[in-house]
C-alpha atoms as a PDB file:
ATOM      1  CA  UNK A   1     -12.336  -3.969 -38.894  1.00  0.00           C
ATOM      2  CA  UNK A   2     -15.181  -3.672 -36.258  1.00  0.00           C
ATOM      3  CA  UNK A   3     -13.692  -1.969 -33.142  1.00  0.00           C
ATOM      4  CA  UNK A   4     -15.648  -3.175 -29.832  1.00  0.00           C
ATOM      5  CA  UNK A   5     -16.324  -0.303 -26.922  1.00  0.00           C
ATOM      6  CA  UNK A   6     -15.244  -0.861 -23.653  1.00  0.00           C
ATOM      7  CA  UNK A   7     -15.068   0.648 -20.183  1.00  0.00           C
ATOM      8  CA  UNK A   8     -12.892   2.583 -17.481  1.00  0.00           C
ATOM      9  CA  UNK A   9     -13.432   1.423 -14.634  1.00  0.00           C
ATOM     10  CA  UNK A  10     -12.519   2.327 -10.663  1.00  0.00           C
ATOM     11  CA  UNK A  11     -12.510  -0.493  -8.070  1.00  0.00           C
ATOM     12  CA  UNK A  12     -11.767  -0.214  -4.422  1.00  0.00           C
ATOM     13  CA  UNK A  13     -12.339  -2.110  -0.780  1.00  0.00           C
ATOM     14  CA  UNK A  14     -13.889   0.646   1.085  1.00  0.00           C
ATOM     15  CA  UNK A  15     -14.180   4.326   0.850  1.00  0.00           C
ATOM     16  CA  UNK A  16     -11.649   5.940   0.280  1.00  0.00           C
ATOM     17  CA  UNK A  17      -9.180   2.777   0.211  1.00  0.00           C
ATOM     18  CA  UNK A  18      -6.997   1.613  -2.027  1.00  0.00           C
ATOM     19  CA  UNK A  19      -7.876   2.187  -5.823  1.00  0.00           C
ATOM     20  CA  UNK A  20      -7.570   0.216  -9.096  1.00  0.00           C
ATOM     21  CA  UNK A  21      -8.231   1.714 -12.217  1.00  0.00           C
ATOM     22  CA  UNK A  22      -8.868  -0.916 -15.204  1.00  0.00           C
ATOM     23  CA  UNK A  23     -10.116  -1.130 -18.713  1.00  0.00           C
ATOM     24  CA  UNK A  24     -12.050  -3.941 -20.279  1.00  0.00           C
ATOM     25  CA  UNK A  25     -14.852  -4.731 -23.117  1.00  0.00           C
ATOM     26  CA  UNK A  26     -16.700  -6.774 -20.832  1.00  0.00           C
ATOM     27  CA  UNK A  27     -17.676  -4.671 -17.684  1.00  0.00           C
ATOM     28  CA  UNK A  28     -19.604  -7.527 -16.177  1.00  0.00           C
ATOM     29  CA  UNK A  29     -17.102 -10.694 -16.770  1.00  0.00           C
ATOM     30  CA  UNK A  30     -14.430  -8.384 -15.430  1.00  0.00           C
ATOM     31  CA  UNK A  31     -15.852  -7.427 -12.122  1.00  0.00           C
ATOM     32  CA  UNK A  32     -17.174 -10.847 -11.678  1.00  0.00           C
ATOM     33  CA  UNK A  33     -13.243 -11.782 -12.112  1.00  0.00           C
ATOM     34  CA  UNK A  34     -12.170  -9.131  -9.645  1.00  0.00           C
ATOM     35  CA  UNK A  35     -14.746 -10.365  -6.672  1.00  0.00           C
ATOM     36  CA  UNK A  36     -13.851 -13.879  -7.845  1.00  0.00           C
ATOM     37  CA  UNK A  37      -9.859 -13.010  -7.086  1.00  0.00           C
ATOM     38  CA  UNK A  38      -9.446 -14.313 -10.374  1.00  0.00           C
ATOM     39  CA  UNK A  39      -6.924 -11.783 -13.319  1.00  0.00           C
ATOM     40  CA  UNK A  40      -5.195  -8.921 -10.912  1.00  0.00           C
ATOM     41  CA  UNK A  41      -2.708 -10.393  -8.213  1.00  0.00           C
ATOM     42  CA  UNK A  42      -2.715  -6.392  -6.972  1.00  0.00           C
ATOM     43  CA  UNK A  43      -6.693  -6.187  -6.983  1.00  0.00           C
ATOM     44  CA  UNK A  44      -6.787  -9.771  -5.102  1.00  0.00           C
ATOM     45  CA  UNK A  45      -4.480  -8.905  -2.698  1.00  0.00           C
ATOM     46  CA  UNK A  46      -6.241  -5.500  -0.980  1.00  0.00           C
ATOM     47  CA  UNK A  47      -9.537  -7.064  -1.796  1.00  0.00           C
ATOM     48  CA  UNK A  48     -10.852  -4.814  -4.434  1.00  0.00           C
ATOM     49  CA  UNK A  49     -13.971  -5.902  -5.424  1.00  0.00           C
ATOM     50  CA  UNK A  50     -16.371  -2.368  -5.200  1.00  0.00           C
ATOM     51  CA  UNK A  51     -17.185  -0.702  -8.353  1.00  0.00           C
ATOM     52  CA  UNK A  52     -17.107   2.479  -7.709  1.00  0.00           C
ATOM     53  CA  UNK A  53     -16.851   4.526 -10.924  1.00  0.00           C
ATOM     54  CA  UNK A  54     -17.123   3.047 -14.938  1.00  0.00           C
ATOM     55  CA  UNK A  55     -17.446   5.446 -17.868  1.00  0.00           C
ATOM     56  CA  UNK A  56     -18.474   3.820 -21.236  1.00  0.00           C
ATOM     57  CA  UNK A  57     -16.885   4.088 -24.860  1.00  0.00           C
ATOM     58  CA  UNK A  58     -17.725   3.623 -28.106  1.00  0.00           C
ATOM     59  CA  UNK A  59     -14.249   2.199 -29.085  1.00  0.00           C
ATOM     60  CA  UNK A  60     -11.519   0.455 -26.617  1.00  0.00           C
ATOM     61  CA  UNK A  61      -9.101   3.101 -27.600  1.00  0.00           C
ATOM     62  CA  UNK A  62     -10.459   5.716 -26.542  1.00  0.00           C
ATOM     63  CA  UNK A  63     -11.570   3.543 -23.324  1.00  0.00           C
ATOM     64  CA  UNK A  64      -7.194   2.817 -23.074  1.00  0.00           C
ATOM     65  CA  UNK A  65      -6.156   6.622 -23.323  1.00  0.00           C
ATOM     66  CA  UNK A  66      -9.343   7.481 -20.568  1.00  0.00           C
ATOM     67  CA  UNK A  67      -7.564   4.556 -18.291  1.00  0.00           C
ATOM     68  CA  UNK A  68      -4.239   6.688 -19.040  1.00  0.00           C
ATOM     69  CA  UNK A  69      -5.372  10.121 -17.936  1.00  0.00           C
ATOM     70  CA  UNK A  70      -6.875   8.643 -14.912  1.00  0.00           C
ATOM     71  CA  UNK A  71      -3.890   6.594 -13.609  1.00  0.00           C
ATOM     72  CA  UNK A  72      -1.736  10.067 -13.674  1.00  0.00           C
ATOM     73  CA  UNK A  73      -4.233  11.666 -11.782  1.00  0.00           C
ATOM     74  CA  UNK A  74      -3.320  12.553  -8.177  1.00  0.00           C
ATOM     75  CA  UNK A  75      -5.397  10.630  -5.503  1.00  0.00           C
ATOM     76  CA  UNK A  76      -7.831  13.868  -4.753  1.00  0.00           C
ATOM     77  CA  UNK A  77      -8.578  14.187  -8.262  1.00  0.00           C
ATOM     78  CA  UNK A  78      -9.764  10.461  -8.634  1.00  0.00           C
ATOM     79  CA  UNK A  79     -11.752  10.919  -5.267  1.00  0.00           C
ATOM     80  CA  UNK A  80     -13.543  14.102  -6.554  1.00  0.00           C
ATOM     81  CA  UNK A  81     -14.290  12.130  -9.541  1.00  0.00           C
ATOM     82  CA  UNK A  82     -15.666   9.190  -7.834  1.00  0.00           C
ATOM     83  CA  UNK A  83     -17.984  11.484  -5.410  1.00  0.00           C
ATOM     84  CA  UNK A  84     -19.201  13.550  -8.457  1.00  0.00           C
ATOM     85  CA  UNK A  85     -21.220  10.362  -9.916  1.00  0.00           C
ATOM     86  CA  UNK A  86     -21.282   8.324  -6.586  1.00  0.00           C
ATOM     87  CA  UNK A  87     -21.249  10.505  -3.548  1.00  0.00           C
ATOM     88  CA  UNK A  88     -21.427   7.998  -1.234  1.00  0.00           C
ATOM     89  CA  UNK A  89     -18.691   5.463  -2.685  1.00  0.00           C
ATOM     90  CA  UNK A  90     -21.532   2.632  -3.053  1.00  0.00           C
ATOM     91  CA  UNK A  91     -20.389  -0.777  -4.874  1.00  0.00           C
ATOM     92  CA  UNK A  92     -22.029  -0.377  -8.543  1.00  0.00           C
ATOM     93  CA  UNK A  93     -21.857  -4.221  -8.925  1.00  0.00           C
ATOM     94  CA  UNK A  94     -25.784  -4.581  -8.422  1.00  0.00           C
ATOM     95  CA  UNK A  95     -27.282  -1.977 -10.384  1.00  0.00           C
ATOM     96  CA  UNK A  96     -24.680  -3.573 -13.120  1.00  0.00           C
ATOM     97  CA  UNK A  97     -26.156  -6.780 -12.867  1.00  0.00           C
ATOM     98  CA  UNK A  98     -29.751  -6.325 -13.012  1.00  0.00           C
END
């Protein structure tokens, strides 16, 4: 069997707001869904739509146990994570699209 990659990903309404950590094959489709309100009641209702962090895996497994470790992280962990690769907390979404 041919196992697909997928993606961790970190979604938010502002810096240093509210946080959603998700996993998906499609990167892309599910953002779209996320600024669309469309697949996460939670996400929809504090307006999550900024990509803010997404790491990339060769299989969705490995993808699942990354979404894992990050969702036990405490809250200044995640941050430090997201300012590592984004410093200042800027939505991802167009330099994913183009």
């Amino acid at each position: 069997m041919m196992n697909k990659g997928g993606y961790v990903y970190i979604i938010t309404n502002k810096p240093h707001g509210t946080l959603y950590i998700g996993v998906t094959n499609n990167l892309i489709r599910r953002i779209d869904e996320h600024r669309r309100k469309v697949g996460s009641e939670f996400a929809a209702k504090y307006n999550l739509t900024h990509l803010v962090h997404f790491e990339t895996f060769l299989d969705i497994r490995e993808a699942i146990a990354r979404e894992k470790q990050l969702k036990g992280w405490r809250r200044e962990k995640k941050d430090a994570l997201i300012a590592a690769s984004n410093p200042s907390w800027k939505d991802l979404w167009q330099e994913l699209i183009e």
